[in-house]
C-alpha atoms as a PDB file:
ATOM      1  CA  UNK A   1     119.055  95.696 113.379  1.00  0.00           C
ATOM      2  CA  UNK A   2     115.517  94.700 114.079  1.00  0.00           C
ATOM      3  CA  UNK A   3     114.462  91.244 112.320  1.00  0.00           C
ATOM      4  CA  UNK A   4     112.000  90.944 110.088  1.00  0.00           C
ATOM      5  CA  UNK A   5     108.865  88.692 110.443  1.00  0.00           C
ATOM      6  CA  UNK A   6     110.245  86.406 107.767  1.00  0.00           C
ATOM      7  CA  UNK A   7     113.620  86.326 109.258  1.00  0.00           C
ATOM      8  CA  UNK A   8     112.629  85.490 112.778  1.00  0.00           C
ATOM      9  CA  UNK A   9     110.237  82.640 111.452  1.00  0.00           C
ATOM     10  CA  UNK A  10     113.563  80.923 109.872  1.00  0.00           C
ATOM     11  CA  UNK A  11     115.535  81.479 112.785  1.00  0.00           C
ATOM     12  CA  UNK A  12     113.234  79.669 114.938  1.00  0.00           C
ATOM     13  CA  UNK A  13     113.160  76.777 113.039  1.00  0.00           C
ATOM     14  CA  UNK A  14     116.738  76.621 114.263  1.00  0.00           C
ATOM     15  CA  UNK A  15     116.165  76.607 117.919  1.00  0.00           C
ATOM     16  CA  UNK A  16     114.380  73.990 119.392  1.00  0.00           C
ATOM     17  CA  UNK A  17     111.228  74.973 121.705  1.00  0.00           C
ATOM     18  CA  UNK A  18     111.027  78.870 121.648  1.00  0.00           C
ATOM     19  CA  UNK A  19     108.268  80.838 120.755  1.00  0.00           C
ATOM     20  CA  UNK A  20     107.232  84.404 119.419  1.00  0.00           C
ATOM     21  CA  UNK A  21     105.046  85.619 122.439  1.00  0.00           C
ATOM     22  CA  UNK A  22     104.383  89.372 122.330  1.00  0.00           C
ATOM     23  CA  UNK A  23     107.048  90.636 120.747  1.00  0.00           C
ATOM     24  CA  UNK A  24     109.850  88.158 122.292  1.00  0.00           C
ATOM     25  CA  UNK A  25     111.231  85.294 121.745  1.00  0.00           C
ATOM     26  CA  UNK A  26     109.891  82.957 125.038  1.00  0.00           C
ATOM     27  CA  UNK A  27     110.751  79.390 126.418  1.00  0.00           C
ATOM     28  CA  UNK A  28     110.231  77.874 129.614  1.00  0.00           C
ATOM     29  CA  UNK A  29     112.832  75.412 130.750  1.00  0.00           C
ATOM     30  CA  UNK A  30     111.773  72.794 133.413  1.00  0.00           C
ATOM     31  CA  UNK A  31     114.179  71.539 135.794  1.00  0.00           C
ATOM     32  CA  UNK A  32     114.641  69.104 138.741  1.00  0.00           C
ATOM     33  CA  UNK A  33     114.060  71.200 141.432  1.00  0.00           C
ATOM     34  CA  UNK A  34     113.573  74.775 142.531  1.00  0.00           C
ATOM     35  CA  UNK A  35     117.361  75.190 143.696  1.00  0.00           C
ATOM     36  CA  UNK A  36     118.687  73.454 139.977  1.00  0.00           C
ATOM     37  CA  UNK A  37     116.020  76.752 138.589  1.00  0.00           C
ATOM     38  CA  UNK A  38     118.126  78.644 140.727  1.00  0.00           C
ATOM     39  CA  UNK A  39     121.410  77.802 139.530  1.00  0.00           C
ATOM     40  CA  UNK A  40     120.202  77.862 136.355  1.00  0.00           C
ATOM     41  CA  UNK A  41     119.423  81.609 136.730  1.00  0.00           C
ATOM     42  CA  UNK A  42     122.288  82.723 138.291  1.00  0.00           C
ATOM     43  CA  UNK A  43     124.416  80.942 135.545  1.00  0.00           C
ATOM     44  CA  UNK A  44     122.493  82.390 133.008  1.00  0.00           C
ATOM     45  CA  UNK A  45     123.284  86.185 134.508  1.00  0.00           C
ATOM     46  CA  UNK A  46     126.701  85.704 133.998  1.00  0.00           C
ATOM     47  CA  UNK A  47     125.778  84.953 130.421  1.00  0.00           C
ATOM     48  CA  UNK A  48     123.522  87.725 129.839  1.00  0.00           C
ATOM     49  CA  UNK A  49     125.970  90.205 131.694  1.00  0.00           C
ATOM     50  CA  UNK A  50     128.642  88.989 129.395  1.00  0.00           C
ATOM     51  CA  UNK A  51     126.406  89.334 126.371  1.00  0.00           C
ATOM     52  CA  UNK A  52     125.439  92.839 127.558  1.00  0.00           C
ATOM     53  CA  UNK A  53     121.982  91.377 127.016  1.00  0.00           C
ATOM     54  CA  UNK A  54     118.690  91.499 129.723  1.00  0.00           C
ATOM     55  CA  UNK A  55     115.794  88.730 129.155  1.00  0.00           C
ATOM     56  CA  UNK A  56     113.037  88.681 131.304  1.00  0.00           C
ATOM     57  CA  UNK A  57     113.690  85.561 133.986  1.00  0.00           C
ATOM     58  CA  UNK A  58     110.736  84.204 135.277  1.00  0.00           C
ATOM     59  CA  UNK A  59     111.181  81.616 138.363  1.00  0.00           C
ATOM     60  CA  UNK A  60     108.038  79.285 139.407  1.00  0.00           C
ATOM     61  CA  UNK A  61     109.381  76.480 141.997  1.00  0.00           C
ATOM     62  CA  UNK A  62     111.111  74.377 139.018  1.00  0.00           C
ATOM     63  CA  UNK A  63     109.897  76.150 135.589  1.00  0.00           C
ATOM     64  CA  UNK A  64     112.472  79.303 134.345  1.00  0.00           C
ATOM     65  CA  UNK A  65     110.724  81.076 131.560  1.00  0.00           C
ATOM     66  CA  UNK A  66     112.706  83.298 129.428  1.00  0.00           C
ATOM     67  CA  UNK A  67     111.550  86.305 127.689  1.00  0.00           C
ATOM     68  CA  UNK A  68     113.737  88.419 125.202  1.00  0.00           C
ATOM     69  CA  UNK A  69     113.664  91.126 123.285  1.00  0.00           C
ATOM     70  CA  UNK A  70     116.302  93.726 122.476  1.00  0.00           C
ATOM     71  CA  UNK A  71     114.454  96.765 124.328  1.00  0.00           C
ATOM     72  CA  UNK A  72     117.345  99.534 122.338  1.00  0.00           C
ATOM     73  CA  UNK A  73     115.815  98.299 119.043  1.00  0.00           C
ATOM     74  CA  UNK A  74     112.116  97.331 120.187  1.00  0.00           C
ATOM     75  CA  UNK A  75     112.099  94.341 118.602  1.00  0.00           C
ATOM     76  CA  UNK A  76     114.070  90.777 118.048  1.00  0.00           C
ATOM     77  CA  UNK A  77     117.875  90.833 116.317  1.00  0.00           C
ATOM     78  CA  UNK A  78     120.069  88.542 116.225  1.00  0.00           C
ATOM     79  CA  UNK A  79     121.262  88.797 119.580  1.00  0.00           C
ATOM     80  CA  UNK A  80     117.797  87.542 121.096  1.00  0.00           C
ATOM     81  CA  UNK A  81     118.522  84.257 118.997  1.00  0.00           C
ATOM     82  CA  UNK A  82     122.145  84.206 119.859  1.00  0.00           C
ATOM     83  CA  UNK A  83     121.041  84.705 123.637  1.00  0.00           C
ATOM     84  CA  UNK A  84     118.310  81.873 123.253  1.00  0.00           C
ATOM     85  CA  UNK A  85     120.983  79.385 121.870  1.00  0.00           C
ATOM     86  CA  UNK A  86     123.167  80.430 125.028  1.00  0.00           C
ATOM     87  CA  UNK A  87     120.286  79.366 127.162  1.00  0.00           C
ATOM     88  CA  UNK A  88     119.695  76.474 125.852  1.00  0.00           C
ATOM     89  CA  UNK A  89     122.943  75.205 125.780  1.00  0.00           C
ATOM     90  CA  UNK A  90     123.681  75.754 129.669  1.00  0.00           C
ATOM     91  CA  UNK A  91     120.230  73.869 130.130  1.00  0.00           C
ATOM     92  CA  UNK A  92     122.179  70.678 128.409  1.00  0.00           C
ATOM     93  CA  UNK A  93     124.951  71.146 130.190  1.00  0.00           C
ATOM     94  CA  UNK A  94     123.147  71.016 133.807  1.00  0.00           C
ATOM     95  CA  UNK A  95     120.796  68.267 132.600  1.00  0.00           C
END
């Protein structure tokens, strides 16, 4: 079920550093080097795959910038914020 504006305003509040960019939620995690970017990607796949779940991944040297939406519903649900949480927490974990 597609959020409402009200709803995704609150649920940002809750996660720390993404943004409503065009329609999707969007943060850009910065990380040592191009191959820790790298890892961080691939890792992140297995997530998405397991979420059945497909952001946009952006690579630039060390910067990954995330973009998600849920494309089925055109819009954000729940499962963009529960992906963005995922994300951030294997960024703590390789930090």
């Amino acid at each position: 079920m597609i959020l409402t504006e009200q709803q995704i305003t609150e649920k940002l509040g809750a996660i720390r550093g993404w943004g409503l960019i065009t329609g999707q939620l969007q943060k850009t995690f910065t990380f040592p080097d191009f191959e820790k970017a790298l890892i961080y990607v691939n890792q992140l796949a297995v997530i998405a795959e397991n979420l059945d779940h497909y952001p946009d991944i952006r690579i630039r040297y060390n910067k990954v910038t995330i973009d998600s939406s849920t494309r089925a519903e055109d819009g954000i649900t729940d499962t963009d914020f529960k992906l963005a949480k995922e994300c951030d927490q294997l960024a703590v974990n390789m930090l």
